[in-house]
PDB file of N, CA and C in Angstrom:
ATOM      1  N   UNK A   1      -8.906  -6.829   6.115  1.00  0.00           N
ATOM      2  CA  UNK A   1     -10.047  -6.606   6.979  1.00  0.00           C
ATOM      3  C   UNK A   1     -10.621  -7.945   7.435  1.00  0.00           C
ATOM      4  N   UNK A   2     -10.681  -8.866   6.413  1.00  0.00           N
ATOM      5  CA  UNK A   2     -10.917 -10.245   7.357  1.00  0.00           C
ATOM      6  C   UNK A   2     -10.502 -10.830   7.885  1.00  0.00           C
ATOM      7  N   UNK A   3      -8.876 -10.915   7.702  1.00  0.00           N
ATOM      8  CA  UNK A   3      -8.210 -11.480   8.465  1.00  0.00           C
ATOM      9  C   UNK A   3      -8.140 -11.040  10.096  1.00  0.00           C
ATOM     10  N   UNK A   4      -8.165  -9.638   9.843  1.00  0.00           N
ATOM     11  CA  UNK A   4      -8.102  -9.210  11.122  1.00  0.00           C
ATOM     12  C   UNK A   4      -9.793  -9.177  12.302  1.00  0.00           C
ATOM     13  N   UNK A   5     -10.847  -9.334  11.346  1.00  0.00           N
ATOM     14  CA  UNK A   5     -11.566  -9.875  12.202  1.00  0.00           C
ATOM     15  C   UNK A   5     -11.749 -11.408  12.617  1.00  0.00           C
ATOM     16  N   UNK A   6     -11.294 -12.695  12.048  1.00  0.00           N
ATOM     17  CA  UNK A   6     -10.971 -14.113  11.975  1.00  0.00           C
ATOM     18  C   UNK A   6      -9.981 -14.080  13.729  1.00  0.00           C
ATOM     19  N   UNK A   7      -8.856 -13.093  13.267  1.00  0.00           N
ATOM     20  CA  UNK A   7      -7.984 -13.167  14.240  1.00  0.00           C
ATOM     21  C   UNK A   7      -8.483 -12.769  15.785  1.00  0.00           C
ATOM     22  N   UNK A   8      -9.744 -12.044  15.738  1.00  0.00           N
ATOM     23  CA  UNK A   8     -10.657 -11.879  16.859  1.00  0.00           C
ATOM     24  C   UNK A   8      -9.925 -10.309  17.472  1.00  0.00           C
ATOM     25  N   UNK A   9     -10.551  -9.200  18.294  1.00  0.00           N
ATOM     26  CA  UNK A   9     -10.401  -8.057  18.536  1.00  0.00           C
ATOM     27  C   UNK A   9      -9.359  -7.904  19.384  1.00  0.00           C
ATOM     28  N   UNK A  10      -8.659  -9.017  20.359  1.00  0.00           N
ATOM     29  CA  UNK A  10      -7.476  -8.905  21.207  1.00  0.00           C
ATOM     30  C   UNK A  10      -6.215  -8.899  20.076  1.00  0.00           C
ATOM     31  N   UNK A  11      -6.358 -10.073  19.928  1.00  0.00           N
ATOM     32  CA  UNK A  11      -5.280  -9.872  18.610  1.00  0.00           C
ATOM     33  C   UNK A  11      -5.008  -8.713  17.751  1.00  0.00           C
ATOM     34  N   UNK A  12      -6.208  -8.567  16.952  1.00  0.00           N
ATOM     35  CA  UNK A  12      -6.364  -7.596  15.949  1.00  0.00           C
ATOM     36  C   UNK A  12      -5.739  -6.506  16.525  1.00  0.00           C
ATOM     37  N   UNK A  13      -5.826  -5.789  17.617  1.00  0.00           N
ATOM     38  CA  UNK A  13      -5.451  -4.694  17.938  1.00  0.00           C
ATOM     39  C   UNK A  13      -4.242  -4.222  18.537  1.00  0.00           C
ATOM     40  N   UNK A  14      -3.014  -5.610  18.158  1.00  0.00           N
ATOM     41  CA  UNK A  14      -1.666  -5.559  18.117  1.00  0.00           C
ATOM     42  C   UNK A  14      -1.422  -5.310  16.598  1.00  0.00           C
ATOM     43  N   UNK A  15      -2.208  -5.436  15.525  1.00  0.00           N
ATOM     44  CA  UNK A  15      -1.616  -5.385  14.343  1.00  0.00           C
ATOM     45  C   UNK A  15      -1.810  -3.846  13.638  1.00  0.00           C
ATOM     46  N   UNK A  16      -0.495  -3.755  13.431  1.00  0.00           N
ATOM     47  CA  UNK A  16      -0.416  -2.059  12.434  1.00  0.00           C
ATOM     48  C   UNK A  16      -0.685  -2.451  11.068  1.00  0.00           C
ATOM     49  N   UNK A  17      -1.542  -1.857  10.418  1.00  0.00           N
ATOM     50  CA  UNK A  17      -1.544  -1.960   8.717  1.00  0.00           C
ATOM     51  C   UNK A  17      -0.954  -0.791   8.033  1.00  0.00           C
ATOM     52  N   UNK A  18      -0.393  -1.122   6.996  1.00  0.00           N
ATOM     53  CA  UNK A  18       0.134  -0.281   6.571  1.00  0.00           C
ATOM     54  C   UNK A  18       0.055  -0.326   5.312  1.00  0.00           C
ATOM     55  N   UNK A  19      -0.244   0.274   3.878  1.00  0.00           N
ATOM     56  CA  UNK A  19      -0.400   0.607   2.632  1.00  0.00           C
ATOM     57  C   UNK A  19       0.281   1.447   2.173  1.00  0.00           C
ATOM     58  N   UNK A  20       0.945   0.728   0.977  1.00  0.00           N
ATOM     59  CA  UNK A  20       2.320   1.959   0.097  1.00  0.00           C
ATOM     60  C   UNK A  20       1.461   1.993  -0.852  1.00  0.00           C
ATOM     61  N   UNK A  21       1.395   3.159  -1.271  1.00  0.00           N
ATOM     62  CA  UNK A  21       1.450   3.235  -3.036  1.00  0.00           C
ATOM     63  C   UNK A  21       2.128   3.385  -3.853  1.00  0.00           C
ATOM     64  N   UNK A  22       2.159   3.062  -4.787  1.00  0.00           N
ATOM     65  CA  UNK A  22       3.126   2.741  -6.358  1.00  0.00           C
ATOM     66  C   UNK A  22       2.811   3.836  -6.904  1.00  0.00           C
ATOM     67  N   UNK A  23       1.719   4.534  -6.489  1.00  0.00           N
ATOM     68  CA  UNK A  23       1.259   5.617  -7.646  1.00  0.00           C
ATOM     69  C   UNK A  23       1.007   6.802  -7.094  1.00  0.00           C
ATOM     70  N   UNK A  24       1.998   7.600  -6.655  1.00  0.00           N
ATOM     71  CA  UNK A  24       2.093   8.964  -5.943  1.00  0.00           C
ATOM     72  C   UNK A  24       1.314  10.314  -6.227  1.00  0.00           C
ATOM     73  N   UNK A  25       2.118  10.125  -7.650  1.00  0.00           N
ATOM     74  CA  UNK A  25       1.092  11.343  -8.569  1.00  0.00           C
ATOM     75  C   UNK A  25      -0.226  10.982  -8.519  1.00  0.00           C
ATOM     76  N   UNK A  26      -1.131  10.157  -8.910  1.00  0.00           N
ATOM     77  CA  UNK A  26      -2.683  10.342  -8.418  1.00  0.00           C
ATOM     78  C   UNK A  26      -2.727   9.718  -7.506  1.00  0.00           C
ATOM     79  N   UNK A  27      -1.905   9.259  -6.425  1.00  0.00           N
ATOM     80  CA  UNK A  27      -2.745   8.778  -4.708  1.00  0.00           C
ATOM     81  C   UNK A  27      -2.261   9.977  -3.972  1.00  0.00           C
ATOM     82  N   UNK A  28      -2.596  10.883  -3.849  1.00  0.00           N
ATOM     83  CA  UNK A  28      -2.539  12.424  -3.262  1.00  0.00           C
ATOM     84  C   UNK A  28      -2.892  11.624  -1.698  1.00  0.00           C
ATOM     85  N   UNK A  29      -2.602  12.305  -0.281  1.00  0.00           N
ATOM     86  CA  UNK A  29      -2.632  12.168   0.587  1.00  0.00           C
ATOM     87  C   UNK A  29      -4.187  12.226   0.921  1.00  0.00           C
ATOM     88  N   UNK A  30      -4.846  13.539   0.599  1.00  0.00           N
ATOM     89  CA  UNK A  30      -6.048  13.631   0.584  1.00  0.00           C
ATOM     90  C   UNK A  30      -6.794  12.631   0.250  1.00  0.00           C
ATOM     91  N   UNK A  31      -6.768  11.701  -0.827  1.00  0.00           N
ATOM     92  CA  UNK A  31      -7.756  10.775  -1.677  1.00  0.00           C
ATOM     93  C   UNK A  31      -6.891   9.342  -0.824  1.00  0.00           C
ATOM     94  N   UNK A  32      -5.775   9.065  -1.051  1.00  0.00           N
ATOM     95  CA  UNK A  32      -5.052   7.911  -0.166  1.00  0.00           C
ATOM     96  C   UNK A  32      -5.377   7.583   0.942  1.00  0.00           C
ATOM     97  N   UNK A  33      -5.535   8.114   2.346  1.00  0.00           N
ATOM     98  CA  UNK A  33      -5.405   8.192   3.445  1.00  0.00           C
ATOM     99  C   UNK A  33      -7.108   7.697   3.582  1.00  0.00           C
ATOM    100  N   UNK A  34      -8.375   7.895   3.162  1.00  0.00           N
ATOM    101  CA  UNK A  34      -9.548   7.833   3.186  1.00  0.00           C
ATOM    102  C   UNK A  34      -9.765   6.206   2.750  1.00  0.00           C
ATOM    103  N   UNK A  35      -9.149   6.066   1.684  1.00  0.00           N
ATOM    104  CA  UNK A  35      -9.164   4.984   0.809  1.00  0.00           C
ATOM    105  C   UNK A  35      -8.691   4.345   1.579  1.00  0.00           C
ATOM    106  N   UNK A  36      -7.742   3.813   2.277  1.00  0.00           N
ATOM    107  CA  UNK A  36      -7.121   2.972   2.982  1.00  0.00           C
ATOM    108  C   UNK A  36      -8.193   2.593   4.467  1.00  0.00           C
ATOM    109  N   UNK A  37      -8.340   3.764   4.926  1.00  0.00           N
ATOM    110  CA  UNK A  37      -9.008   4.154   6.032  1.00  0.00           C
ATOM    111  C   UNK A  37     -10.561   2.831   5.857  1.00  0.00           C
ATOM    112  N   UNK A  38     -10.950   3.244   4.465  1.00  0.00           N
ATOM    113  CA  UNK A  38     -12.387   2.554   4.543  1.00  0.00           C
ATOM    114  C   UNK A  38     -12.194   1.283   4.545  1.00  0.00           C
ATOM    115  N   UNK A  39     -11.166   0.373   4.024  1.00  0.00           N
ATOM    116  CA  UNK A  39     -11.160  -1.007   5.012  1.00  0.00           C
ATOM    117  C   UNK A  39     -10.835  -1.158   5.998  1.00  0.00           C
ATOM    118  N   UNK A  40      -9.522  -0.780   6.775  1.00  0.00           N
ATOM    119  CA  UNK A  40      -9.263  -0.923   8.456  1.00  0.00           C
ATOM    120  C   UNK A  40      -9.004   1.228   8.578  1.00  0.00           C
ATOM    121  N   UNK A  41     -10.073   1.072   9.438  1.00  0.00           N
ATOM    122  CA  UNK A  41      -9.879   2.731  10.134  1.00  0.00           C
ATOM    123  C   UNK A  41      -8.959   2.835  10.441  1.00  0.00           C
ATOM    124  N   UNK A  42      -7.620   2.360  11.396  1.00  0.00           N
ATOM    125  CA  UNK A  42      -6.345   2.668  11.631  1.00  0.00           C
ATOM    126  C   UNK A  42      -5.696   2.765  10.814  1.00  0.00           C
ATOM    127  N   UNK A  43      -5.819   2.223   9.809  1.00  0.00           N
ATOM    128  CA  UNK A  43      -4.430   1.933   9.006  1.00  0.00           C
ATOM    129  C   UNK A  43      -3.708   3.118   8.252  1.00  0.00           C
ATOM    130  N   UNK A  44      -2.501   3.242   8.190  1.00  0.00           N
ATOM    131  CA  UNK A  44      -1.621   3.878   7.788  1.00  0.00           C
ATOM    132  C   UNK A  44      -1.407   3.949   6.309  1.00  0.00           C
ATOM    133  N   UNK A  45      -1.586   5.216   5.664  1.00  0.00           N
ATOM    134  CA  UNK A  45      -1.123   5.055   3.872  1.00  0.00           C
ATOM    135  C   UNK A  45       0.343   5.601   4.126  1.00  0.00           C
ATOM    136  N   UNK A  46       0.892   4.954   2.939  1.00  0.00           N
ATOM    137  CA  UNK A  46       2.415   5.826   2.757  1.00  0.00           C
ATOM    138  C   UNK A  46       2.384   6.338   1.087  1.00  0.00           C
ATOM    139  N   UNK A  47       2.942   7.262   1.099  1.00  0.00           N
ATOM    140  CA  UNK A  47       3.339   7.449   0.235  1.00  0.00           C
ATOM    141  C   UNK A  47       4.839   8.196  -0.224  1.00  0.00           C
ATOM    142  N   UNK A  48       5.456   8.046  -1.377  1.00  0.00           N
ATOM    143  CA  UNK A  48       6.645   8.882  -1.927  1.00  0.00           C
ATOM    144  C   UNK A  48       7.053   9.288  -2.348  1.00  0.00           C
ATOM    145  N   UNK A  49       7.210   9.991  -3.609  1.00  0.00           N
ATOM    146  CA  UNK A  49       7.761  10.578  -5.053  1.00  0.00           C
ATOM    147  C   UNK A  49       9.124  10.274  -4.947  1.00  0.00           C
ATOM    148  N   UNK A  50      10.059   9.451  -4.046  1.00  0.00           N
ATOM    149  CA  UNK A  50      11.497   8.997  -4.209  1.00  0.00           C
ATOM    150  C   UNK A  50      11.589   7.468  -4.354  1.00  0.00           C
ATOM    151  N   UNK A  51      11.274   7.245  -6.227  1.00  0.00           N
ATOM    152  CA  UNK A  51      11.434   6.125  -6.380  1.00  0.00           C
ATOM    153  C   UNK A  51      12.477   5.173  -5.722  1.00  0.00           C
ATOM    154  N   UNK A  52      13.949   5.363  -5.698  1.00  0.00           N
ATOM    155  CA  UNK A  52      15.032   4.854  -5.502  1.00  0.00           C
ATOM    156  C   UNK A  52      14.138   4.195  -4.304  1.00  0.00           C
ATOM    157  N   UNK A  53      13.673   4.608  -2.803  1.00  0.00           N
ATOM    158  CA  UNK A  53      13.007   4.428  -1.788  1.00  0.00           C
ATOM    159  C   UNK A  53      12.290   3.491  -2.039  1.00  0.00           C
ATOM    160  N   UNK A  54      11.102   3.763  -3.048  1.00  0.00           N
ATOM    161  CA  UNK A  54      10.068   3.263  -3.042  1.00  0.00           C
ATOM    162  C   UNK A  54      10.559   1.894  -3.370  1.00  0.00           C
ATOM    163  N   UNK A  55      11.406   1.636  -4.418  1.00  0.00           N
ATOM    164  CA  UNK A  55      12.071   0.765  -5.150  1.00  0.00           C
ATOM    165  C   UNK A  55      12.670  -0.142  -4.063  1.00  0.00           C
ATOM    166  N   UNK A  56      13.385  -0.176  -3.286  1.00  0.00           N
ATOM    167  CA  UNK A  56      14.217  -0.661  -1.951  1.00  0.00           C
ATOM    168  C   UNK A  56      13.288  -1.512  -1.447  1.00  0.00           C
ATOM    169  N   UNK A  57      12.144  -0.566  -0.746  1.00  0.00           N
ATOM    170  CA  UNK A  57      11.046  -1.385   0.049  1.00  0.00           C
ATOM    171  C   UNK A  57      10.372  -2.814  -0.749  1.00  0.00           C
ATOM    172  N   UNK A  58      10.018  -2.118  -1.850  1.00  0.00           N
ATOM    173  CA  UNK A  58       9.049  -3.206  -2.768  1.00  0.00           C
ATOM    174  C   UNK A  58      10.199  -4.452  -2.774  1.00  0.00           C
ATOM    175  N   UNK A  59      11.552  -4.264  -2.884  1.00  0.00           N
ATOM    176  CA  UNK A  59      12.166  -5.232  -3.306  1.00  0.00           C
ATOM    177  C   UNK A  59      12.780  -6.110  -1.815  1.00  0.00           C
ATOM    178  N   UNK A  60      13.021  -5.324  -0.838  1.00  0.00           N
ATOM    179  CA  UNK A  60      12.424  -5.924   0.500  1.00  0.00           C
ATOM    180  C   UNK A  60      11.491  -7.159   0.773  1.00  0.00           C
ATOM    181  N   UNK A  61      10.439  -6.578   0.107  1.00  0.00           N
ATOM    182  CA  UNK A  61       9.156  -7.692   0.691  1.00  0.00           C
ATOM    183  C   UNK A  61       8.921  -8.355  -1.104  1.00  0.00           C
ATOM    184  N   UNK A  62      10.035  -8.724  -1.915  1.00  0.00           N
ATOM    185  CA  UNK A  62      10.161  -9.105  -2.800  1.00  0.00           C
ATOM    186  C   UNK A  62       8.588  -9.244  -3.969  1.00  0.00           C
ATOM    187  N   UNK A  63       8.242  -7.337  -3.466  1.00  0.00           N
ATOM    188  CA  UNK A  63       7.270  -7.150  -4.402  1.00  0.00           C
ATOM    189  C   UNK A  63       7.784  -6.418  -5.808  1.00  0.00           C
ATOM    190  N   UNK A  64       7.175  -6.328  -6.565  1.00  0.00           N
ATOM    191  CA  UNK A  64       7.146  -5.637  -8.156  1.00  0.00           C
ATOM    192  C   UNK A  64       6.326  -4.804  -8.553  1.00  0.00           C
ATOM    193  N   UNK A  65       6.743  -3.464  -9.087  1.00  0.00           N
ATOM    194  CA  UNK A  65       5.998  -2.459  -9.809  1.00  0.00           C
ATOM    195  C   UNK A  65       6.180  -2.059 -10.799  1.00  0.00           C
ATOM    196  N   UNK A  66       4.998  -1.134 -11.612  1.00  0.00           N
ATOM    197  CA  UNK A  66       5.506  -0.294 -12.820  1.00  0.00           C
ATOM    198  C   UNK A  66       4.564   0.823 -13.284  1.00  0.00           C
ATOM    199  N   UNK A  67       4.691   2.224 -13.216  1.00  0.00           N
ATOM    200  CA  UNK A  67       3.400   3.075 -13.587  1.00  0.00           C
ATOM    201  C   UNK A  67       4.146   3.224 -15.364  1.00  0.00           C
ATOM    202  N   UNK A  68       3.433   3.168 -15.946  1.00  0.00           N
ATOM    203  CA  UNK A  68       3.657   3.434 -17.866  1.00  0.00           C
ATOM    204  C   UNK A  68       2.943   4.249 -18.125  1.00  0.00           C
ATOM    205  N   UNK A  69       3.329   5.185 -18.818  1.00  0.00           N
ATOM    206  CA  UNK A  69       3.114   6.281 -19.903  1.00  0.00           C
ATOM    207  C   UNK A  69       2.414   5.719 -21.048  1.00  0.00           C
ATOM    208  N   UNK A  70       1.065   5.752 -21.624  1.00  0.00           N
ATOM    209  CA  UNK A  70       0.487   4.923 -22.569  1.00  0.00           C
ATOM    210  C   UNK A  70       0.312   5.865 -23.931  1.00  0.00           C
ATOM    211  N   UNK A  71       0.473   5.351 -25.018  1.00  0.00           N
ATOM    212  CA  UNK A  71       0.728   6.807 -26.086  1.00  0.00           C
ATOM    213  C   UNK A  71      -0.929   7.922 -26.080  1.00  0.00           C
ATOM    214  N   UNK A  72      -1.625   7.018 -25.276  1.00  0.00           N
ATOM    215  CA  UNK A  72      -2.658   8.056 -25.517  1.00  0.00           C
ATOM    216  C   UNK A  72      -2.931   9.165 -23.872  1.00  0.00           C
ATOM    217  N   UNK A  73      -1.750   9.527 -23.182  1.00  0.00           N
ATOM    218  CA  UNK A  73      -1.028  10.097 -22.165  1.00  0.00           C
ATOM    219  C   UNK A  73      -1.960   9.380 -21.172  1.00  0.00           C
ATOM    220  N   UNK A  74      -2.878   8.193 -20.683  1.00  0.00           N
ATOM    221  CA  UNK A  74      -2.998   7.654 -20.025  1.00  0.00           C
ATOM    222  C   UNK A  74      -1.807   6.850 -19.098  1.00  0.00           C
ATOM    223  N   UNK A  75      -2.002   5.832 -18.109  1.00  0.00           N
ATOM    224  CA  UNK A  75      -1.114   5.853 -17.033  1.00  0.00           C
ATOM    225  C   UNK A  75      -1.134   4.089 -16.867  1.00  0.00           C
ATOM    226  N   UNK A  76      -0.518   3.057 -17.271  1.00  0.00           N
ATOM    227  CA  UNK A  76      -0.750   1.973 -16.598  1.00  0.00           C
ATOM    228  C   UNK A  76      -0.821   1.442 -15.671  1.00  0.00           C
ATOM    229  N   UNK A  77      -0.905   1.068 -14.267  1.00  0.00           N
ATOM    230  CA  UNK A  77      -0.145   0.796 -13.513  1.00  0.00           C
ATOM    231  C   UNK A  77      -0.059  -0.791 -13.213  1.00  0.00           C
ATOM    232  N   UNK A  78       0.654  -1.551 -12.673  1.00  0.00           N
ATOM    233  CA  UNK A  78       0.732  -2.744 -12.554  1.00  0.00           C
ATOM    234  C   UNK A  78       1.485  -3.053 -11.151  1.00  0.00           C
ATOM    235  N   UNK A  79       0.987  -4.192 -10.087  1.00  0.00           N
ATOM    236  CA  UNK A  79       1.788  -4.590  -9.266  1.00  0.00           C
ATOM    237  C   UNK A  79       1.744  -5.753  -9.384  1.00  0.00           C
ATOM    238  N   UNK A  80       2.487  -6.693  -7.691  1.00  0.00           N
ATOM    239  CA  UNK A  80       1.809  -7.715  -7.636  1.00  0.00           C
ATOM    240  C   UNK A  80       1.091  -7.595  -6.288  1.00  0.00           C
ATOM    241  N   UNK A  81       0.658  -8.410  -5.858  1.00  0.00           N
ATOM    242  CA  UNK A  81      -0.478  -8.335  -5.148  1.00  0.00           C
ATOM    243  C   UNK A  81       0.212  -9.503  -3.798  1.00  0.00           C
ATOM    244  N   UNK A  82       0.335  -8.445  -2.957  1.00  0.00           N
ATOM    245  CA  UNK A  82       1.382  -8.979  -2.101  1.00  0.00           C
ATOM    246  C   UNK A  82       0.900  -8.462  -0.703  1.00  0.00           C
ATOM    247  N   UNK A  83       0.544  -9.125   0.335  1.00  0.00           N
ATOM    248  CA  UNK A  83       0.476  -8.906   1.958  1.00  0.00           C
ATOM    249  C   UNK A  83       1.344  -9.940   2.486  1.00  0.00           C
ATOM    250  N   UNK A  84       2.383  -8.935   3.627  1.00  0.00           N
ATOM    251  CA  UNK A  84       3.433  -9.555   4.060  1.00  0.00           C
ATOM    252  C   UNK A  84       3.441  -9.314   5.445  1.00  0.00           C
ATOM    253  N   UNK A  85       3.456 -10.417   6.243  1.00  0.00           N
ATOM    254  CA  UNK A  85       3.338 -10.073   7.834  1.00  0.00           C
ATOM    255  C   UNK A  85       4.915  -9.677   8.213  1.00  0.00           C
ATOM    256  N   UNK A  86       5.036  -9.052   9.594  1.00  0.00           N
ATOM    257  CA  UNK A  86       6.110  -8.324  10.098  1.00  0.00           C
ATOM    258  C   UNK A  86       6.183  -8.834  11.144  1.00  0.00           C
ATOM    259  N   UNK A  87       6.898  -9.320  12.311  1.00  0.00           N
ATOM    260  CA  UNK A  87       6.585  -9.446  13.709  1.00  0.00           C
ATOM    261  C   UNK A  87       7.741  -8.451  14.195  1.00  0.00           C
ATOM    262  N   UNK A  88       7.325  -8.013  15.236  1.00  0.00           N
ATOM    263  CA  UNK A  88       8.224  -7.278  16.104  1.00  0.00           C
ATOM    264  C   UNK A  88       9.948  -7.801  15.713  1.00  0.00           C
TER     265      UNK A  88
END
């Protein structure tokens, strides 16, 4: 969101955002899509339940994930923290 106001409103409004989640089972479309929404209104959530997929992309933009099973049936999740520009 700051970058894209820095970059000024001509600019800004060539750029698509886009947000994956790592965490399918609780980023439901419903709760995802809002969440994303409240920093840039356009922006696009994705989501997948086909790791193999999910797995491909992250390793694409040479990001890293992991959701864990914790013995007390809680959920870890861990990424890294990664924004990657695209140009046409």
């Amino acid at each position: 969101k700051a970058a894209l106001a820095r970059i000024g409103a001509s600019r800004a409004s060539r750029v698509s955002l886009v947000f994956i989640t790592i965490d399918p089972d609780r980023d439901r479309g419903s709760v995802l899509r809002p969440y994303v929404r409240s920093f840039v209104r356009n922006a696009t959530a994705l989501r997948t339940t086909d790791d193999h997929r999910l797995r491909a992309v992250a390793d694409a933009f040479g990001a890293d994930y992991s959701v864990t099973k914790l013995a007390d049936g809680d959920e870890e999740v861990s990424h890294t923290r990664t924004i990657s520009a695209v140009d046409d």
